[in-house]
PDB file of N, CA and C in Angstrom:
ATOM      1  N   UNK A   1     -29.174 -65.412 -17.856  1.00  0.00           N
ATOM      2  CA  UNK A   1     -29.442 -64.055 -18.269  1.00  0.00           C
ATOM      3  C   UNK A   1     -29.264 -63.077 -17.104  1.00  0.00           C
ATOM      4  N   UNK A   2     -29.677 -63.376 -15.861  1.00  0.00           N
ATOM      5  CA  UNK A   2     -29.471 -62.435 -14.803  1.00  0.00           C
ATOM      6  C   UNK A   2     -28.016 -62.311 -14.144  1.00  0.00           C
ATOM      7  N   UNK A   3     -27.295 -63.185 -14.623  1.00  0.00           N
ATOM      8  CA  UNK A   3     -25.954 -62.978 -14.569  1.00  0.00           C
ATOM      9  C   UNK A   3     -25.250 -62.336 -14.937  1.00  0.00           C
ATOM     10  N   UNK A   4     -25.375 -62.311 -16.605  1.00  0.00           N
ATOM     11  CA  UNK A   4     -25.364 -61.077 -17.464  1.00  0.00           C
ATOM     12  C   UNK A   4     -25.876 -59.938 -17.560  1.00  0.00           C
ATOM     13  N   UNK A   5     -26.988 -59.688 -16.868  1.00  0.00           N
ATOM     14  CA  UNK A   5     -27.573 -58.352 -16.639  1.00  0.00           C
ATOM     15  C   UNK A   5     -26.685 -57.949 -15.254  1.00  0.00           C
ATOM     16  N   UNK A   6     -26.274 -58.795 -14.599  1.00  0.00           N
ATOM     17  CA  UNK A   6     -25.864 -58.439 -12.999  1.00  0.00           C
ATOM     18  C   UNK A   6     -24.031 -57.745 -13.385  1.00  0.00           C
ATOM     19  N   UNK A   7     -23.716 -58.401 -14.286  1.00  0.00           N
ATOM     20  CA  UNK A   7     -22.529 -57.833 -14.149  1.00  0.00           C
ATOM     21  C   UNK A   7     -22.378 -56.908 -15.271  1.00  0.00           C
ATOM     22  N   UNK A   8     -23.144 -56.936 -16.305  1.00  0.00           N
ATOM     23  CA  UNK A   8     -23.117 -54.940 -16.880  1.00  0.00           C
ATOM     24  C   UNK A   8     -23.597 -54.184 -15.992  1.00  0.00           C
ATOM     25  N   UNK A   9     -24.503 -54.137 -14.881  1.00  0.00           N
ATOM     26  CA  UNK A   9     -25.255 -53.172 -14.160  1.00  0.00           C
ATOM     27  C   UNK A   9     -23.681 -52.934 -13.472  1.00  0.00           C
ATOM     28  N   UNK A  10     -23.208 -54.017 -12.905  1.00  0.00           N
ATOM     29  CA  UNK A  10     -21.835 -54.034 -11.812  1.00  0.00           C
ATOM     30  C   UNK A  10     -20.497 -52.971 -13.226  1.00  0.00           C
ATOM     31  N   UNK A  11     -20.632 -53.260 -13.794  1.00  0.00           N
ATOM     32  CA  UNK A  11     -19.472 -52.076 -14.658  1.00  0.00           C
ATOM     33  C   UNK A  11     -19.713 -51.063 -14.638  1.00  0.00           C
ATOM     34  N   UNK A  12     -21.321 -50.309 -14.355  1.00  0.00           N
ATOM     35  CA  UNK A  12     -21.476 -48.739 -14.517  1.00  0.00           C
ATOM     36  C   UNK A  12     -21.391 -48.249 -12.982  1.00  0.00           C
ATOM     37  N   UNK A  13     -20.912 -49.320 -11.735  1.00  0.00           N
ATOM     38  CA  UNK A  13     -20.743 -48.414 -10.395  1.00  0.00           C
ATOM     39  C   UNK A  13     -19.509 -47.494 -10.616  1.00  0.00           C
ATOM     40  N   UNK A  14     -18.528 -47.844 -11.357  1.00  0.00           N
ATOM     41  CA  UNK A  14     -17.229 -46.793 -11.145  1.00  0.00           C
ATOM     42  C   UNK A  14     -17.661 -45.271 -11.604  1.00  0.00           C
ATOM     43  N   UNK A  15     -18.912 -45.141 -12.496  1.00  0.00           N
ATOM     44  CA  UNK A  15     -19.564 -43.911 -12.974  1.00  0.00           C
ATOM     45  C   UNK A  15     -20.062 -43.003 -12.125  1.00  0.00           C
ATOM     46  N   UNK A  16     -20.904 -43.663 -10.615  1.00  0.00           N
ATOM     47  CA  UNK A  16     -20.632 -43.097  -9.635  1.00  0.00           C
ATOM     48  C   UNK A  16     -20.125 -42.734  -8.695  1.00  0.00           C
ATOM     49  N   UNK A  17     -20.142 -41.311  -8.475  1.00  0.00           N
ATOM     50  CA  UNK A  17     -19.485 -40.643  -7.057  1.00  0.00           C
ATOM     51  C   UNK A  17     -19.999 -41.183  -6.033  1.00  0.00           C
ATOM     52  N   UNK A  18     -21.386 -41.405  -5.549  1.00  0.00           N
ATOM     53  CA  UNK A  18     -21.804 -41.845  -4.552  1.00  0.00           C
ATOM     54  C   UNK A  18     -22.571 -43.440  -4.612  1.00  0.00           C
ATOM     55  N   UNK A  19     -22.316 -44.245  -3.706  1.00  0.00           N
ATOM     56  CA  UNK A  19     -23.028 -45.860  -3.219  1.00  0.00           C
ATOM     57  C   UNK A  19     -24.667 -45.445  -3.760  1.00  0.00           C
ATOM     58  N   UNK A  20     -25.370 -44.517  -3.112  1.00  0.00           N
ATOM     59  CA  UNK A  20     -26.279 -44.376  -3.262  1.00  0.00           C
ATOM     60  C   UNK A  20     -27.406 -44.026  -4.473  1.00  0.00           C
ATOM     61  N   UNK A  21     -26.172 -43.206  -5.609  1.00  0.00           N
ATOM     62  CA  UNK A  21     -26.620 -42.865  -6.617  1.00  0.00           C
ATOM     63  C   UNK A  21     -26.255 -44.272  -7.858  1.00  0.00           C
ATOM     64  N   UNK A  22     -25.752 -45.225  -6.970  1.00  0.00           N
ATOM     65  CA  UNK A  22     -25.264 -45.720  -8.055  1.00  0.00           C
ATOM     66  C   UNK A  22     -26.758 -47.129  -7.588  1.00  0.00           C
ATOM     67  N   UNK A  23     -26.933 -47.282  -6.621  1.00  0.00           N
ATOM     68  CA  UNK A  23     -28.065 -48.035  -6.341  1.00  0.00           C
ATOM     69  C   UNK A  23     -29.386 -47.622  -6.720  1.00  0.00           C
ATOM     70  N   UNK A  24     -29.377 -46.327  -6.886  1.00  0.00           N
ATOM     71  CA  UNK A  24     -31.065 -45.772  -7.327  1.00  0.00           C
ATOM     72  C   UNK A  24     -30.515 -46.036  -8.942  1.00  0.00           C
ATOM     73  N   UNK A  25     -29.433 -45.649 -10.065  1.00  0.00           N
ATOM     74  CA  UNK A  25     -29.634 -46.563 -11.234  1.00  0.00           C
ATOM     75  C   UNK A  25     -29.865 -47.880 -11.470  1.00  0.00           C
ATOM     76  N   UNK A  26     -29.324 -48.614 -10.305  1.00  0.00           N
ATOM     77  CA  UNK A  26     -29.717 -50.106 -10.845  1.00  0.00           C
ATOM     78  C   UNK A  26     -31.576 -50.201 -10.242  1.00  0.00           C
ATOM     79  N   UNK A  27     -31.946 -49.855  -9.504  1.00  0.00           N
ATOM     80  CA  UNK A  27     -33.940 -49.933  -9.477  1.00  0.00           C
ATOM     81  C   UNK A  27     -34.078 -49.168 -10.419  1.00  0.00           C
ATOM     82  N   UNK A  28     -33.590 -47.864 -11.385  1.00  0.00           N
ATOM     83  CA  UNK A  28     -34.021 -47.484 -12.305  1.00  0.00           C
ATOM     84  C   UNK A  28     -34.156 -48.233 -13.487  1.00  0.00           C
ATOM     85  N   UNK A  29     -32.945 -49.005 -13.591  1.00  0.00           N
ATOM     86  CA  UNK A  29     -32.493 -49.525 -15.159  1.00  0.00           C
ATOM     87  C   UNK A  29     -33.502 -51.127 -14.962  1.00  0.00           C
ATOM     88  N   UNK A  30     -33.409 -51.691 -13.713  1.00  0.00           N
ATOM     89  CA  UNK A  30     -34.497 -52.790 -13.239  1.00  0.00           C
ATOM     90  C   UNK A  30     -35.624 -52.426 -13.351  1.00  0.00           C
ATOM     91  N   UNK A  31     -36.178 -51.367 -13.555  1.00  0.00           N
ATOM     92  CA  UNK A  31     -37.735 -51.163 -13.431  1.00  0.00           C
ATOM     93  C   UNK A  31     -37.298 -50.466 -15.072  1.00  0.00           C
ATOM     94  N   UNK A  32     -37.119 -50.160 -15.572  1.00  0.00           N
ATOM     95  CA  UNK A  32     -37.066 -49.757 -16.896  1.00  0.00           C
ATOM     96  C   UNK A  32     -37.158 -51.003 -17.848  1.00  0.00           C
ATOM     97  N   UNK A  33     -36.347 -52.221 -17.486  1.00  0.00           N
ATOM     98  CA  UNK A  33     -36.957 -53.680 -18.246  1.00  0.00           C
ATOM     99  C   UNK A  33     -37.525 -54.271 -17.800  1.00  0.00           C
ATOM    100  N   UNK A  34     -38.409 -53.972 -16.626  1.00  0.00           N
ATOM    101  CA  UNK A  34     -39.592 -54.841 -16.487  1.00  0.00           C
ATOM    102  C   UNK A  34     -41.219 -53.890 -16.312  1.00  0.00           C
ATOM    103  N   UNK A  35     -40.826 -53.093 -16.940  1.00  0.00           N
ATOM    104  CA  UNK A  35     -42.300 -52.075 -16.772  1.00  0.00           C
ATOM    105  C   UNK A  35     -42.926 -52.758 -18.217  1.00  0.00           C
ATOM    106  N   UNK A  36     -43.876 -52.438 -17.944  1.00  0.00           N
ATOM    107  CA  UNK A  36     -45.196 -52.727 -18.967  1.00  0.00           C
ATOM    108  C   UNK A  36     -45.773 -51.687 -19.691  1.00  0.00           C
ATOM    109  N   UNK A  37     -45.119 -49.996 -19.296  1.00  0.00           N
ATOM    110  CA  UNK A  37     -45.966 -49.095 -20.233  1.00  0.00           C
ATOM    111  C   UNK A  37     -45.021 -48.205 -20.091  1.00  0.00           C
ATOM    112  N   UNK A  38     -44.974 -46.665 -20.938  1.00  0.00           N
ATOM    113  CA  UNK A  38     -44.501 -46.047 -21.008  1.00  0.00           C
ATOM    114  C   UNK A  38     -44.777 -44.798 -20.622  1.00  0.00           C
ATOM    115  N   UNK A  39     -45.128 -44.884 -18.921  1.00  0.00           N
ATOM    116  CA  UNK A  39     -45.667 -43.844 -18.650  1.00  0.00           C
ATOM    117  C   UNK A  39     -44.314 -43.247 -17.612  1.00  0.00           C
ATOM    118  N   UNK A  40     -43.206 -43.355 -17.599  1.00  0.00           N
ATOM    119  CA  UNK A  40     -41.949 -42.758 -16.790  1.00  0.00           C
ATOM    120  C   UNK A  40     -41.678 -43.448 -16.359  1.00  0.00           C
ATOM    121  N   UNK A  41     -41.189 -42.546 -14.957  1.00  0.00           N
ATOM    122  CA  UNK A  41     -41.192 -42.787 -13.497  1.00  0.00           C
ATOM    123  C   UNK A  41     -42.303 -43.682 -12.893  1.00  0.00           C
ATOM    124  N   UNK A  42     -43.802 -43.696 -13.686  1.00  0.00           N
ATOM    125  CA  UNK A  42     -44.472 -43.960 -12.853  1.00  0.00           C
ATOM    126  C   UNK A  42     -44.502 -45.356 -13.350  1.00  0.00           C
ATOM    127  N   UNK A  43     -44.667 -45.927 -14.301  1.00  0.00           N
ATOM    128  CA  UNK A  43     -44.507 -47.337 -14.421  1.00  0.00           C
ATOM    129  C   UNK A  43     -43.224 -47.705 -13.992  1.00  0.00           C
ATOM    130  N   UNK A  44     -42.139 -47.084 -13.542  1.00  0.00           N
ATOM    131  CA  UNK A  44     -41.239 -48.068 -12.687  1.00  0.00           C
ATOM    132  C   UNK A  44     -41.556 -48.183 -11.669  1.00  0.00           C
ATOM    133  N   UNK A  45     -42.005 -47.279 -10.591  1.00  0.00           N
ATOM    134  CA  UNK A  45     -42.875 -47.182  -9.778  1.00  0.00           C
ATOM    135  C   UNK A  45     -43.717 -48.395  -9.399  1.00  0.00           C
ATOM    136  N   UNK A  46     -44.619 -48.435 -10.192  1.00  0.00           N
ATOM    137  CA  UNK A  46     -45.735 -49.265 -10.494  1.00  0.00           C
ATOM    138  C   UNK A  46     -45.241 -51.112 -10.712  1.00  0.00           C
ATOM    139  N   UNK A  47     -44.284 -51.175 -11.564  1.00  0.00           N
ATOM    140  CA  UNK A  47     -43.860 -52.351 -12.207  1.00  0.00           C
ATOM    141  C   UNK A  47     -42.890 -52.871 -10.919  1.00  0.00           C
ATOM    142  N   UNK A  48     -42.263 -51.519 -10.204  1.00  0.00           N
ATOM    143  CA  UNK A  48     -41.747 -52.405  -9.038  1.00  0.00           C
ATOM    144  C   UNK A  48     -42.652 -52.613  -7.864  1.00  0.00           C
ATOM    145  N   UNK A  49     -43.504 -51.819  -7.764  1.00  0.00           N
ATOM    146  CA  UNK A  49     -44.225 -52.479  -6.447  1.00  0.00           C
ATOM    147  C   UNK A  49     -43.761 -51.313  -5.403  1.00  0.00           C
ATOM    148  N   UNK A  50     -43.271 -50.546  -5.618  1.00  0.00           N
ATOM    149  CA  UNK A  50     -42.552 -49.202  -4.952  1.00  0.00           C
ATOM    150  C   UNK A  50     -43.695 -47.988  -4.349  1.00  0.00           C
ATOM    151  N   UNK A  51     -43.393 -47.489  -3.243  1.00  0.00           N
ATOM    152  CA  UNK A  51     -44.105 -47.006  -2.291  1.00  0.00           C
ATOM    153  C   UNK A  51     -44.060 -45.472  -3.553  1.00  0.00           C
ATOM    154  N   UNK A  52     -45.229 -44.923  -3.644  1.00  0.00           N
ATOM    155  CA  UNK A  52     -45.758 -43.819  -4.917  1.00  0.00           C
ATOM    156  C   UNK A  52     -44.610 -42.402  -4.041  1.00  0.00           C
ATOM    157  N   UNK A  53     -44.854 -42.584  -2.738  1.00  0.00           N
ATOM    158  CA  UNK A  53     -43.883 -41.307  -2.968  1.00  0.00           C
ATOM    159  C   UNK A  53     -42.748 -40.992  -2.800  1.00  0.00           C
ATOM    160  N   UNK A  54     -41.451 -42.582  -3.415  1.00  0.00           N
ATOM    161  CA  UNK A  54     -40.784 -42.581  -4.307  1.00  0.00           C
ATOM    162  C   UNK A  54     -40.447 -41.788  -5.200  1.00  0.00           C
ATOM    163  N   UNK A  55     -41.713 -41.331  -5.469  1.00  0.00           N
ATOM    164  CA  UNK A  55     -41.736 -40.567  -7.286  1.00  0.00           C
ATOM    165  C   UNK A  55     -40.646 -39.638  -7.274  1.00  0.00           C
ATOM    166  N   UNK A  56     -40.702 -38.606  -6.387  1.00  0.00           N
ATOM    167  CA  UNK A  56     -39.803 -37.142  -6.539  1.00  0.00           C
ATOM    168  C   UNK A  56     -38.070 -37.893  -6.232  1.00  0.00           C
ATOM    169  N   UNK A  57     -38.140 -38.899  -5.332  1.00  0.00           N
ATOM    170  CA  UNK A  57     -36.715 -39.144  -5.005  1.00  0.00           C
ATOM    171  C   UNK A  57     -36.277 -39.960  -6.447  1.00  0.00           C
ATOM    172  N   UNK A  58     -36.820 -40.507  -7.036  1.00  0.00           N
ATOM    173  CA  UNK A  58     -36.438 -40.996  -8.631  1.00  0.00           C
ATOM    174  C   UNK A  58     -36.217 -39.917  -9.418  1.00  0.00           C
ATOM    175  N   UNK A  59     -37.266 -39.060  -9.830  1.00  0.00           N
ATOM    176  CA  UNK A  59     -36.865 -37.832 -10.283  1.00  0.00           C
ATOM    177  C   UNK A  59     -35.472 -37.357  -9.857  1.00  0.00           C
ATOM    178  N   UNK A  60     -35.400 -37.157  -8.765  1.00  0.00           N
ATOM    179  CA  UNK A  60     -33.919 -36.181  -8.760  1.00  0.00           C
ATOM    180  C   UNK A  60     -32.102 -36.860  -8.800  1.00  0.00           C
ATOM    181  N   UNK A  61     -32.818 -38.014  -9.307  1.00  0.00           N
ATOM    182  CA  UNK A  61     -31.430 -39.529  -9.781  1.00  0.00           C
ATOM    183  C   UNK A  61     -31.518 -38.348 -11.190  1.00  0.00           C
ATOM    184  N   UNK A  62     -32.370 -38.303 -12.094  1.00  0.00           N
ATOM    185  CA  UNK A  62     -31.904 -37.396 -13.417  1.00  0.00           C
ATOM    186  C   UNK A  62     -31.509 -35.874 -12.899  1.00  0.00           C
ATOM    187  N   UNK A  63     -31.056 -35.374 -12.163  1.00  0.00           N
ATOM    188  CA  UNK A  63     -30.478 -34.252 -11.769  1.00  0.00           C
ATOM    189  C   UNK A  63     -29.435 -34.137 -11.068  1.00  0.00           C
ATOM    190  N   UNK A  64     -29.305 -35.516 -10.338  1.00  0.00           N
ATOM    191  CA  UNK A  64     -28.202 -35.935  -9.775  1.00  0.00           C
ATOM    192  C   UNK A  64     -26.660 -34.918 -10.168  1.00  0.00           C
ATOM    193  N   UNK A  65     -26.049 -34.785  -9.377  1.00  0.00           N
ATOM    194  CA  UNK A  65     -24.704 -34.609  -9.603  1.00  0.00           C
ATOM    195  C   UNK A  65     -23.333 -35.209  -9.299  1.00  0.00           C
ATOM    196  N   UNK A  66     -24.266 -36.618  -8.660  1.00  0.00           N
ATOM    197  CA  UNK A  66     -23.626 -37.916  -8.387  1.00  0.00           C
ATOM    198  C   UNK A  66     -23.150 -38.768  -9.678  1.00  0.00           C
ATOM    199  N   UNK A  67     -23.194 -38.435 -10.618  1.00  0.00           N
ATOM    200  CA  UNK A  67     -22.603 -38.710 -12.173  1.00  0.00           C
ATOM    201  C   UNK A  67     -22.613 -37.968 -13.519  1.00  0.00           C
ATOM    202  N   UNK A  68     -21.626 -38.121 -14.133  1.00  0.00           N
ATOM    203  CA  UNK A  68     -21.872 -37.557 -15.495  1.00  0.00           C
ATOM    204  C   UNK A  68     -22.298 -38.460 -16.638  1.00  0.00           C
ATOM    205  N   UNK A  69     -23.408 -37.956 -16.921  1.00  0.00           N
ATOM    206  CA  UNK A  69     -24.156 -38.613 -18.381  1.00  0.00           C
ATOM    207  C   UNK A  69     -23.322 -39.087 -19.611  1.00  0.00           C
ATOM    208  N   UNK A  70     -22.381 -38.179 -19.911  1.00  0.00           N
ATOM    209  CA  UNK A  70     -20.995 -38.703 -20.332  1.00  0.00           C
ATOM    210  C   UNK A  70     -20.358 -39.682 -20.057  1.00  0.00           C
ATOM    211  N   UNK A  71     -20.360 -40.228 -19.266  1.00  0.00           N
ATOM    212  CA  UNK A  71     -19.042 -40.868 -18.419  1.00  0.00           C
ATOM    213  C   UNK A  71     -20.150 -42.605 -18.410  1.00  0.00           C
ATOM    214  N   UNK A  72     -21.610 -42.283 -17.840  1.00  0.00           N
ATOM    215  CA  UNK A  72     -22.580 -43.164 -18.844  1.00  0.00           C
ATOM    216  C   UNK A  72     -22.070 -43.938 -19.795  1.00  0.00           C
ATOM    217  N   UNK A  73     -22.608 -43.159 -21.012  1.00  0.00           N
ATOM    218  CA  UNK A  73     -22.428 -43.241 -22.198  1.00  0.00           C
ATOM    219  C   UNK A  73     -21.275 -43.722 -22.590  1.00  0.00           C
ATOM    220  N   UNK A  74     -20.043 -43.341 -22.614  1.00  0.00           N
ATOM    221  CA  UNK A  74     -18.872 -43.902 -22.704  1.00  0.00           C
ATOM    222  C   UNK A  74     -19.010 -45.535 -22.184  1.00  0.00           C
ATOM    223  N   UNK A  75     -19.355 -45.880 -20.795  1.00  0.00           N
ATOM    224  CA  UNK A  75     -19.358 -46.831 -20.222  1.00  0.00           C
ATOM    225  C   UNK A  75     -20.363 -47.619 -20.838  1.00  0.00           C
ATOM    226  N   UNK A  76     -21.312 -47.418 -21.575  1.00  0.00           N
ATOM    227  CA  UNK A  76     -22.345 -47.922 -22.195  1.00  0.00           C
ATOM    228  C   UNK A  76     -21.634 -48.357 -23.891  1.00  0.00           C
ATOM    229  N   UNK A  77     -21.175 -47.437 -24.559  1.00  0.00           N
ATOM    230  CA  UNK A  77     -20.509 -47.990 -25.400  1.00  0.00           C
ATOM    231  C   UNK A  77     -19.177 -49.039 -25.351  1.00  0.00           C
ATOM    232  N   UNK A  78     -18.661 -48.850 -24.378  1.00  0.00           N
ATOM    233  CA  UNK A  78     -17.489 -50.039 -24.369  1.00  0.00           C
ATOM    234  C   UNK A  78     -18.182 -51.115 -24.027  1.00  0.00           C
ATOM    235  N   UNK A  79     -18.959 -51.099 -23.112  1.00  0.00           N
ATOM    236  CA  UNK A  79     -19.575 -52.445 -22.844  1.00  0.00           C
ATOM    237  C   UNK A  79     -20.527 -53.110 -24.246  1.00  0.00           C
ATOM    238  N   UNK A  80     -20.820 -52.036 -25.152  1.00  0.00           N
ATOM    239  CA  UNK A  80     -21.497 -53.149 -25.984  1.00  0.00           C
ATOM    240  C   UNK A  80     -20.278 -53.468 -27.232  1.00  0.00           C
ATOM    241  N   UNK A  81     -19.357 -52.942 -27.295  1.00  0.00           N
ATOM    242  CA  UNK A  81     -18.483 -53.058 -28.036  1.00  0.00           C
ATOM    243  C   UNK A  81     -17.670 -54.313 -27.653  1.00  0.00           C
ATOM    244  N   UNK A  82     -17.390 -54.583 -26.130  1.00  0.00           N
ATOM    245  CA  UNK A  82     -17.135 -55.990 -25.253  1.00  0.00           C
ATOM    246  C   UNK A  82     -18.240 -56.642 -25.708  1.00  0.00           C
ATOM    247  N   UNK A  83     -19.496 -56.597 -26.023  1.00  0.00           N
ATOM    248  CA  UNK A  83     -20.476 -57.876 -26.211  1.00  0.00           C
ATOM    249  C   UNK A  83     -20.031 -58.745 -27.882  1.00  0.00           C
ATOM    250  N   UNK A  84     -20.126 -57.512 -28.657  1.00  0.00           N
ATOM    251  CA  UNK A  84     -20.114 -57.874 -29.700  1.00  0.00           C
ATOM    252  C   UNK A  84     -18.654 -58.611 -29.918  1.00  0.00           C
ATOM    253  N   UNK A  85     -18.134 -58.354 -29.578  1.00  0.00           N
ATOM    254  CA  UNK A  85     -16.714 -59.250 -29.317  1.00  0.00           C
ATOM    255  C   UNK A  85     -16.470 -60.083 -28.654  1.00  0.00           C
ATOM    256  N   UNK A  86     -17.158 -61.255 -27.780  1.00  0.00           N
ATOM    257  CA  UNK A  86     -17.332 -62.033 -27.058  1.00  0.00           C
ATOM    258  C   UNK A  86     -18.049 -63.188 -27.859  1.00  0.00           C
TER     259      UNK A  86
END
């Protein structure tokens, strides 16, 4: 399974402009399936074990201009369109 999680995470780097923005989505999308509640930012936070004032530098990954949400999405639909066809 972590193989498979490792190489869809590895298809959405071409989405970013920058190394860096593309590494704060994968601790995002990693702490997004292993959090335990639905309290944001802060249960990824929390669920990773991550130093609290983190918080604002997570926040500004959704403001980023290191990707387009579009360009996401697109990349999110081909890849499940590749699953279901596999």
């Amino acid at each position: 399974m972590y193989q498979s999680i490792d190489k869809i995470l590895l298809e959405f780097k071409e989405c970013f402009k920058r190394v860096k923005t593309w590494q704060w989505f994968i601790v995002l999308m990693i702490g997004l399936m292993v959090r335990n509640s639905y309290r944001g930012v802060t249960s990824i936070i929390s669920a990773l074990r991550l130093k609290p004032e983190l918080y604002h530098t997570m926040l500004h990954f959704f403001r980023s201009t290191g990707y387009r949400v579009e360009d996401l999405y697109d990349k999110w639909v081909m890849i499940a369109i590749d699953l279901l066809h596999n």
